[in-house]
N, C-alpha and C. Protein backbone atom coordinates (compact mmCIF):
# COMPACT_ATOMS: atom_id res chain seq x y z
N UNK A 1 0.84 -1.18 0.00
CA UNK A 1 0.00 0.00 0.00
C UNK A 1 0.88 1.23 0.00
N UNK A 2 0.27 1.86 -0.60
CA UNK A 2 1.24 3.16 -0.55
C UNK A 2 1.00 4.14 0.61
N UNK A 3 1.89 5.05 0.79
CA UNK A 3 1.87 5.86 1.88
C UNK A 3 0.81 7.02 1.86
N UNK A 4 0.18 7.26 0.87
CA UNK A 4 -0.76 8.33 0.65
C UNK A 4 -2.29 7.70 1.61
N UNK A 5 -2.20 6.28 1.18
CA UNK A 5 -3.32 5.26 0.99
C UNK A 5 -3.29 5.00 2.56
N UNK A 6 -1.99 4.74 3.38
CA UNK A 6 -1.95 4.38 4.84
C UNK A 6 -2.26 5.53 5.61
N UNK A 7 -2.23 6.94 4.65
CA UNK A 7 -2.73 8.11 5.88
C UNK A 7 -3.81 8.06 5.82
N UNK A 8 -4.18 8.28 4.79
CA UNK A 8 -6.06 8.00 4.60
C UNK A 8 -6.35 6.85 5.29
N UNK A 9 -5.84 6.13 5.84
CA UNK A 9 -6.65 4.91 7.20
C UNK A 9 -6.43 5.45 8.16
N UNK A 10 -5.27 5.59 8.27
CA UNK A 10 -5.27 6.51 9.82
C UNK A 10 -6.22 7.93 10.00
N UNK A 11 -5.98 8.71 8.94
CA UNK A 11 -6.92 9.92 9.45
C UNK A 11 -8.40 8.98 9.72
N UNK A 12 -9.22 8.23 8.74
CA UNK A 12 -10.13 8.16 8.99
C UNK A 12 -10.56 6.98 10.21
N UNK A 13 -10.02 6.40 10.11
CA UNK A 13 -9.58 5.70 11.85
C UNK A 13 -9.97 6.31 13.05
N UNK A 14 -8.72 7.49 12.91
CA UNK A 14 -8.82 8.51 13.94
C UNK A 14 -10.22 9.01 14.66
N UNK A 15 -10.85 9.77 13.17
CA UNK A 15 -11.71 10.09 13.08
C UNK A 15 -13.14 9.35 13.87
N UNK A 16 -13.06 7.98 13.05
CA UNK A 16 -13.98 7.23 13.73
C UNK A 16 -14.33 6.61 15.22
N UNK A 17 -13.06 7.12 15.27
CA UNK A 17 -12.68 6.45 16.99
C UNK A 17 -12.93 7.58 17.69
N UNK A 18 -12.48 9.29 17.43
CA UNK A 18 -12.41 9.67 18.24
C UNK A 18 -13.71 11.26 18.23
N UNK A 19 -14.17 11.19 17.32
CA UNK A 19 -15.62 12.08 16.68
C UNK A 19 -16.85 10.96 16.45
N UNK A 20 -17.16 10.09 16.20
CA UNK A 20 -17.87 9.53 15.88
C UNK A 20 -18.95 9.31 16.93
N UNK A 21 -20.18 9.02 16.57
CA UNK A 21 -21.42 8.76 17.67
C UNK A 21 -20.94 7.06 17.58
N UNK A 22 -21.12 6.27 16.95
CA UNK A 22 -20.84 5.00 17.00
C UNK A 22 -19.39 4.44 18.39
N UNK A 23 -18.47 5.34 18.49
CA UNK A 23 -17.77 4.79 19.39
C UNK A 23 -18.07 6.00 20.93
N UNK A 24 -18.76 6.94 20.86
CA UNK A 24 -19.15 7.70 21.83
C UNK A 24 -19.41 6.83 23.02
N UNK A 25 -20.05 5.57 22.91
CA UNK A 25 -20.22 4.80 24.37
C UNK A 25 -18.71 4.27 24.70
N UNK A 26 -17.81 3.76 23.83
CA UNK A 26 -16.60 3.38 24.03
C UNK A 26 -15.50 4.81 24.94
N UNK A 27 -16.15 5.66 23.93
CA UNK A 27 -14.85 6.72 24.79
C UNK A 27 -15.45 7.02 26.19
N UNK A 28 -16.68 7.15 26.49
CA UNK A 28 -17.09 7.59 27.57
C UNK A 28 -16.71 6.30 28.77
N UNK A 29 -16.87 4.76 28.78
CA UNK A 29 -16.24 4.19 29.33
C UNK A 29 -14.68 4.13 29.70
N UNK A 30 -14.16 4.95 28.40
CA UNK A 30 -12.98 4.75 28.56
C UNK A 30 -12.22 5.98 29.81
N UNK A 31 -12.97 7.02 29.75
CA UNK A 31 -13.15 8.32 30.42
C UNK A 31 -13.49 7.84 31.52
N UNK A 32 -14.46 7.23 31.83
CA UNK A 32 -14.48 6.45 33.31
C UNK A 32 -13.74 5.71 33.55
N UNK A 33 -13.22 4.91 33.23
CA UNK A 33 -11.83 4.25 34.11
C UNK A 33 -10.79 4.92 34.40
N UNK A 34 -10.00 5.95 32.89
CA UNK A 34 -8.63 6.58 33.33
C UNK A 34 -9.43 7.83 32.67
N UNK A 35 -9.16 9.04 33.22
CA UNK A 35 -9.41 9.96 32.51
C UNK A 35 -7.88 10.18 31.39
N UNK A 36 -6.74 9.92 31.99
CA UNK A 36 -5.88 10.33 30.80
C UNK A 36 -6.27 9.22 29.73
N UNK A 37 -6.46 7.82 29.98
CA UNK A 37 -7.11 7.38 28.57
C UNK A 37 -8.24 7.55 27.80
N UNK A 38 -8.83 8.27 29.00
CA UNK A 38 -10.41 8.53 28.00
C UNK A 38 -9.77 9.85 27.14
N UNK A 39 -8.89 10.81 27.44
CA UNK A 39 -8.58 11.91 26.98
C UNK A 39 -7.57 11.47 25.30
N UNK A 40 -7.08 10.26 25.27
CA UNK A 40 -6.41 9.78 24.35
C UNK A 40 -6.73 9.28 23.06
N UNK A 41 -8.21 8.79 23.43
CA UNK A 41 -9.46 8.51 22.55
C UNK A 41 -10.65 9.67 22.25
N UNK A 42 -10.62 10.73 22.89
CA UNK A 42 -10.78 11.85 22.13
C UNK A 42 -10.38 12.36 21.78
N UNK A 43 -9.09 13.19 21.48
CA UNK A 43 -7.79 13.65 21.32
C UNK A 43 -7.49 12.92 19.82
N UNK A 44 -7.33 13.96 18.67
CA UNK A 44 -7.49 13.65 17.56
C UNK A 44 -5.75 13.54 17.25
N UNK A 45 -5.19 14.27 17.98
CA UNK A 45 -3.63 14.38 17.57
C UNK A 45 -2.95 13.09 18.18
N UNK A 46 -3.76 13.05 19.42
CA UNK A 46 -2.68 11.57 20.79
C UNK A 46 -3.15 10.50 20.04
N UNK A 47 -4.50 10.25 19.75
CA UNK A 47 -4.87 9.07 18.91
C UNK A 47 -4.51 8.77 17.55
N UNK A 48 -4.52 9.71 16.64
CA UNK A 48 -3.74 9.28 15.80
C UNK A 48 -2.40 9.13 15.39
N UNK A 49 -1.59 9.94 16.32
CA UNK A 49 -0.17 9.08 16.40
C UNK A 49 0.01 7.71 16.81
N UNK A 50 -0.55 7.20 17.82
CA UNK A 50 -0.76 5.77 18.12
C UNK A 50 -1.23 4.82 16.85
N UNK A 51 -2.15 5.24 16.14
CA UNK A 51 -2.31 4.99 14.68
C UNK A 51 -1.75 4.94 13.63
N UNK A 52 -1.24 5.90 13.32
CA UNK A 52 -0.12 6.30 12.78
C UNK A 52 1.23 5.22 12.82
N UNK A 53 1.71 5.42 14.00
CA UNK A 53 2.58 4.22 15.07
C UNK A 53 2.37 2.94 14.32
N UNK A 54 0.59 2.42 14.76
CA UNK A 54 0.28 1.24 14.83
C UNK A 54 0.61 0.97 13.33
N UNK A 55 -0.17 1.63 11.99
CA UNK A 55 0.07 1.13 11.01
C UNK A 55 1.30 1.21 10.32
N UNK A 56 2.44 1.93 10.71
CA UNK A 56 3.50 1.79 10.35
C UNK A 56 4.17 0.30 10.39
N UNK A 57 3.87 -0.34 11.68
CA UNK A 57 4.16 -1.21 12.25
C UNK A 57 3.79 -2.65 11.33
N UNK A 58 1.86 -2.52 10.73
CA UNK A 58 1.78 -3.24 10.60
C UNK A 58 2.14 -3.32 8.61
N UNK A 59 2.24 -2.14 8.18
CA UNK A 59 2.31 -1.61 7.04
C UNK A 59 3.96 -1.69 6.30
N UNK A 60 4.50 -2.60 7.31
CA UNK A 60 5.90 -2.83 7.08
C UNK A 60 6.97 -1.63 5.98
N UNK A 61 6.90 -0.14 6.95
CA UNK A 61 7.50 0.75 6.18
C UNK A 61 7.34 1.41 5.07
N UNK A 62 5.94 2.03 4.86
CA UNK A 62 5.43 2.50 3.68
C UNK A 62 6.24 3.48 2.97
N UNK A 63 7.28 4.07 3.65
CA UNK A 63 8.25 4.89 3.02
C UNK A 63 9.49 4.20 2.56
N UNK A 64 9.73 3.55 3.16
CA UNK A 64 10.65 2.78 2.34
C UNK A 64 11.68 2.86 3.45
N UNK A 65 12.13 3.71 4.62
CA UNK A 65 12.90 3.75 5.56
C UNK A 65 13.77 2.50 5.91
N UNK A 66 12.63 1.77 6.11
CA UNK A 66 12.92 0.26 6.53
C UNK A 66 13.12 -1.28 5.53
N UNK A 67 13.14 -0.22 4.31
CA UNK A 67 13.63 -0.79 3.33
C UNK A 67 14.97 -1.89 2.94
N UNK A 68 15.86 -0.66 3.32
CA UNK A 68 17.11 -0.96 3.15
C UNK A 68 17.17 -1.54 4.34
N UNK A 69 18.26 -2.34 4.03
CA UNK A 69 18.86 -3.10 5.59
C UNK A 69 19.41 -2.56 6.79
N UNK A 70 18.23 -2.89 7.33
CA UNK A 70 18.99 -1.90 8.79
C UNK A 70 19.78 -2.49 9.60
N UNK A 71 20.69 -1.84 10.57
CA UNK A 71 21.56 -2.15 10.83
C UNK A 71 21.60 -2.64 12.49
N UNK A 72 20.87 -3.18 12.99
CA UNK A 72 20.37 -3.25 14.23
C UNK A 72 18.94 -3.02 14.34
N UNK A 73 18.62 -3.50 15.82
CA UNK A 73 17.20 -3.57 15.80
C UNK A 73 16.96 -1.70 16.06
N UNK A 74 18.07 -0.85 16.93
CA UNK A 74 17.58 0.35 17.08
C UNK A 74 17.62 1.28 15.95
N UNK A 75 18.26 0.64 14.22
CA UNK A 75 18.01 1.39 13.35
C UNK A 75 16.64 0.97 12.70
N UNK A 76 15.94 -0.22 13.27
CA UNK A 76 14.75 -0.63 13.04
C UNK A 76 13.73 0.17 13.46
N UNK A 77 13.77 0.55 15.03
CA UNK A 77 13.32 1.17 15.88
C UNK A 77 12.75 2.53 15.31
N UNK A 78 14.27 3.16 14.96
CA UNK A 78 13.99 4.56 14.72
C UNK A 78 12.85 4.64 13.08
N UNK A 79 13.39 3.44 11.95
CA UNK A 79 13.07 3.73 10.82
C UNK A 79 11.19 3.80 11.61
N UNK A 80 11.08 2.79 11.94
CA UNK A 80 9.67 2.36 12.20
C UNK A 80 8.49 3.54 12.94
N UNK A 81 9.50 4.05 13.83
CA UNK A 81 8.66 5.92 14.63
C UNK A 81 9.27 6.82 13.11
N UNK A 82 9.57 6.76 12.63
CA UNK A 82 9.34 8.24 11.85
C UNK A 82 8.65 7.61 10.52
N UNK A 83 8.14 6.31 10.26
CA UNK A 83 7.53 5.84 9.03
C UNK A 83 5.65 6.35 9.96
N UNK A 84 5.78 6.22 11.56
CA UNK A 84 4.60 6.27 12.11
C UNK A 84 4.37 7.68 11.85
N UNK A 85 5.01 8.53 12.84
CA UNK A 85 5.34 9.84 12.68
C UNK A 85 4.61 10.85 11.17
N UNK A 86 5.24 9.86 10.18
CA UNK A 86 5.54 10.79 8.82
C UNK A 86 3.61 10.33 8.67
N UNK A 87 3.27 9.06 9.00
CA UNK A 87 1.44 8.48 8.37
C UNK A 87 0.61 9.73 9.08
N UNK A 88 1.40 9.73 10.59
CA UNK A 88 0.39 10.94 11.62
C UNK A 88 -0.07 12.07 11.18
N UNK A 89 1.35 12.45 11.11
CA UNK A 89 1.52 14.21 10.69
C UNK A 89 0.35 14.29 8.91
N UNK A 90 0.56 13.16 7.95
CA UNK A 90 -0.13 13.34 6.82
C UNK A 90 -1.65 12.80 7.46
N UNK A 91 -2.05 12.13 8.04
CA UNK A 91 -3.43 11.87 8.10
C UNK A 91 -3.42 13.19 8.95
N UNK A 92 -3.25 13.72 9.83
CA UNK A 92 -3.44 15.03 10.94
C UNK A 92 -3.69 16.06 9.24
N UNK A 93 -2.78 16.16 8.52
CA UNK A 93 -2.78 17.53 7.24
C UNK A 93 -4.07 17.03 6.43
N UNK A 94 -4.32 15.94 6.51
CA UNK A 94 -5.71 15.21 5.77
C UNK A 94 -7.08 15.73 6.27
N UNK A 95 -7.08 15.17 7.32
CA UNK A 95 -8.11 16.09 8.32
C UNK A 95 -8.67 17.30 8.20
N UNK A 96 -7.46 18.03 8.56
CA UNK A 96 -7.49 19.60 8.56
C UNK A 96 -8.12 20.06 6.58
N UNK A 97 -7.16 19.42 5.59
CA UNK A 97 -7.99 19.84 4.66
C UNK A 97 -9.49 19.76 4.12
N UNK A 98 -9.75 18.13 5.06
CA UNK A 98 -10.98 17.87 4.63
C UNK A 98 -12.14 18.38 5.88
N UNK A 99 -11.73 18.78 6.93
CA UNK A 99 -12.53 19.78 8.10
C UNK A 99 -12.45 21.40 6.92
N UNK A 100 -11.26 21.94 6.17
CA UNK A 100 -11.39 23.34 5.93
C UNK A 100 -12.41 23.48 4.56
N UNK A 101 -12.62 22.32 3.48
CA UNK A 101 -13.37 21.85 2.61
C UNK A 101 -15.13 22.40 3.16
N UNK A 102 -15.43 21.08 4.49
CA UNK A 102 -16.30 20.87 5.32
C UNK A 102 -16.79 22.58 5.44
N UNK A 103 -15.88 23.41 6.06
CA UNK A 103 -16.55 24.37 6.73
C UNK A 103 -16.75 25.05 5.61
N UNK A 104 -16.40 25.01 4.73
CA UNK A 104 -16.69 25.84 3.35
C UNK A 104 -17.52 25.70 2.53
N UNK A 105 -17.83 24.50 2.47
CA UNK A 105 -19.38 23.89 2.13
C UNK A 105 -20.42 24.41 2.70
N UNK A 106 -20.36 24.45 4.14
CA UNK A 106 -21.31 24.63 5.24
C UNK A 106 -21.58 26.49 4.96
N UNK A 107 -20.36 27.39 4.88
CA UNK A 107 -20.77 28.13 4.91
C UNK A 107 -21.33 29.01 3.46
N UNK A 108 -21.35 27.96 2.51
CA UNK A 108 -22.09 28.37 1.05
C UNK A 108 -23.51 27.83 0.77
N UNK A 109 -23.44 26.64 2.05
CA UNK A 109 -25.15 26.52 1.80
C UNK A 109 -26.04 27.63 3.20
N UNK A 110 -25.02 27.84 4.10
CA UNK A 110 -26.14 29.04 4.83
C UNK A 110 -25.84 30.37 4.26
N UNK A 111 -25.26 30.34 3.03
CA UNK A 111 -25.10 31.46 2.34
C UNK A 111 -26.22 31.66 1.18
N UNK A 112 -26.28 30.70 0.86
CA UNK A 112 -27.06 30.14 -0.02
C UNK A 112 -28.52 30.44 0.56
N UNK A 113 -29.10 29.72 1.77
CA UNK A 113 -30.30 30.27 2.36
C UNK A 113 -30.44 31.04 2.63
N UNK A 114 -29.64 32.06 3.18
CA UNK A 114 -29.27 33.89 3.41
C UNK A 114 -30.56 34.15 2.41
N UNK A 115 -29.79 33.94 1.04
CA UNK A 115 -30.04 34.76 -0.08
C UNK A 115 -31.32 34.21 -0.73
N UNK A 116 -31.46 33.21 -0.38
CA UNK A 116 -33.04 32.51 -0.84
C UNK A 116 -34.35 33.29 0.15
N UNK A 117 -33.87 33.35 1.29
CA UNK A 117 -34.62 33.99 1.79
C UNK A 117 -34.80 35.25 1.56
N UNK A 118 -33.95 36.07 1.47
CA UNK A 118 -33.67 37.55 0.94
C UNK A 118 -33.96 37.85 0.11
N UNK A 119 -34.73 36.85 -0.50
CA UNK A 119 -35.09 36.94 -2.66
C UNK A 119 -36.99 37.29 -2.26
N UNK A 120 -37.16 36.27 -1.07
CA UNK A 120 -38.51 36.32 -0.59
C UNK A 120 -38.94 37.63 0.19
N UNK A 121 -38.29 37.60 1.06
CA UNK A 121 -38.50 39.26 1.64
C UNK A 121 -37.36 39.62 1.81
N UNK A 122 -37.27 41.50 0.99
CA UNK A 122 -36.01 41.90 1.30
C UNK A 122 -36.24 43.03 2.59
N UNK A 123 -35.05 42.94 3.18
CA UNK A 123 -34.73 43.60 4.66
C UNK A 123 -35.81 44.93 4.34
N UNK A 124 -35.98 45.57 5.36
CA UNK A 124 -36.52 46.96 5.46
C UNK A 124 -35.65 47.84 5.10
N UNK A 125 -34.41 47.56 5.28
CA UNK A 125 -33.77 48.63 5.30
C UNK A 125 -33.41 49.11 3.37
N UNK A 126 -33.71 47.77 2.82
CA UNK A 126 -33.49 47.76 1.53
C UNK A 126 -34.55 48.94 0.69
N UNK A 127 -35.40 48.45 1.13
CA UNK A 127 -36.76 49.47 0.34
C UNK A 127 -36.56 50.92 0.87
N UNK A 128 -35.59 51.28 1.80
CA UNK A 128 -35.56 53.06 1.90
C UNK A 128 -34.80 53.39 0.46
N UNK A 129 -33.68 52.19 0.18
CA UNK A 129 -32.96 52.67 -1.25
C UNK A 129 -33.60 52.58 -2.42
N UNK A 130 -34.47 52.14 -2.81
CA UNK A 130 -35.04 51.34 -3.64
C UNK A 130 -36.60 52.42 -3.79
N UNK A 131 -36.69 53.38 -3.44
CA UNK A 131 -37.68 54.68 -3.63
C UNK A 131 -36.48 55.70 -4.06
């Protein structure tokens, strides 16, 4: 899989785990036992580094880091946190574009009704110009 393809699981992972109504009973249990773990599973940045992490792990080096022969297990180590690292930081920039998309949508359809309505009755203040 390619590395574009492993952020897009993690962001939406993230997502699902840590916004979603479907796992909302999960985080709230989880909030009752530890609050720092319930805070880890809402927490869009702490959770998806762990994600991030995780699929690096299982994604056997989508960058290729761990490609070449490493030279010990701690050049394993390191390739393996910055192959996690590099999935995080791109599903985290994934997010954010597709939340800045989101709000831009949102604010062209109440823009949109603004002006639908405004077609139906225009303000008062309009008809002082309009004589």
């Amino acid at each position: 899989m390619g590395w574009l393809t492993l952020a897009a699981a993690a962001d939406q992972i993230t997502v699902i785990v840590t916004e979603s109504l479907l796992f909302a009973p999960f985080r709230e249990a989880v909030r009752k036992r530890s609050q720092y773990a319930g805070e880890l599973v809402s927490c869009f940045l702490c959770f998806g580094t762990w994600v991030g992490l995780a699929i690096a792990l299982v994604g056997r080096g989508p960058l290729g880091l761990r490609r070449r022969r490493a030279r010990g297990p701690l050049a394993s180590f390191i390739a393996w946190g910055l192959d996690g690292f590099a999935i995080a930081f791109t599903a985290r920039l994934l997010n954010e574009v597709t939340g800045k998309i989101q709000r831009e949508v949102r604010v062209l359809d109440e823009t949109a009704e603004h002006l639908e309505r405004a077609d139906a009755q225009p303000p008062p203040e309009f008809a002082q110009w309009t004589r």
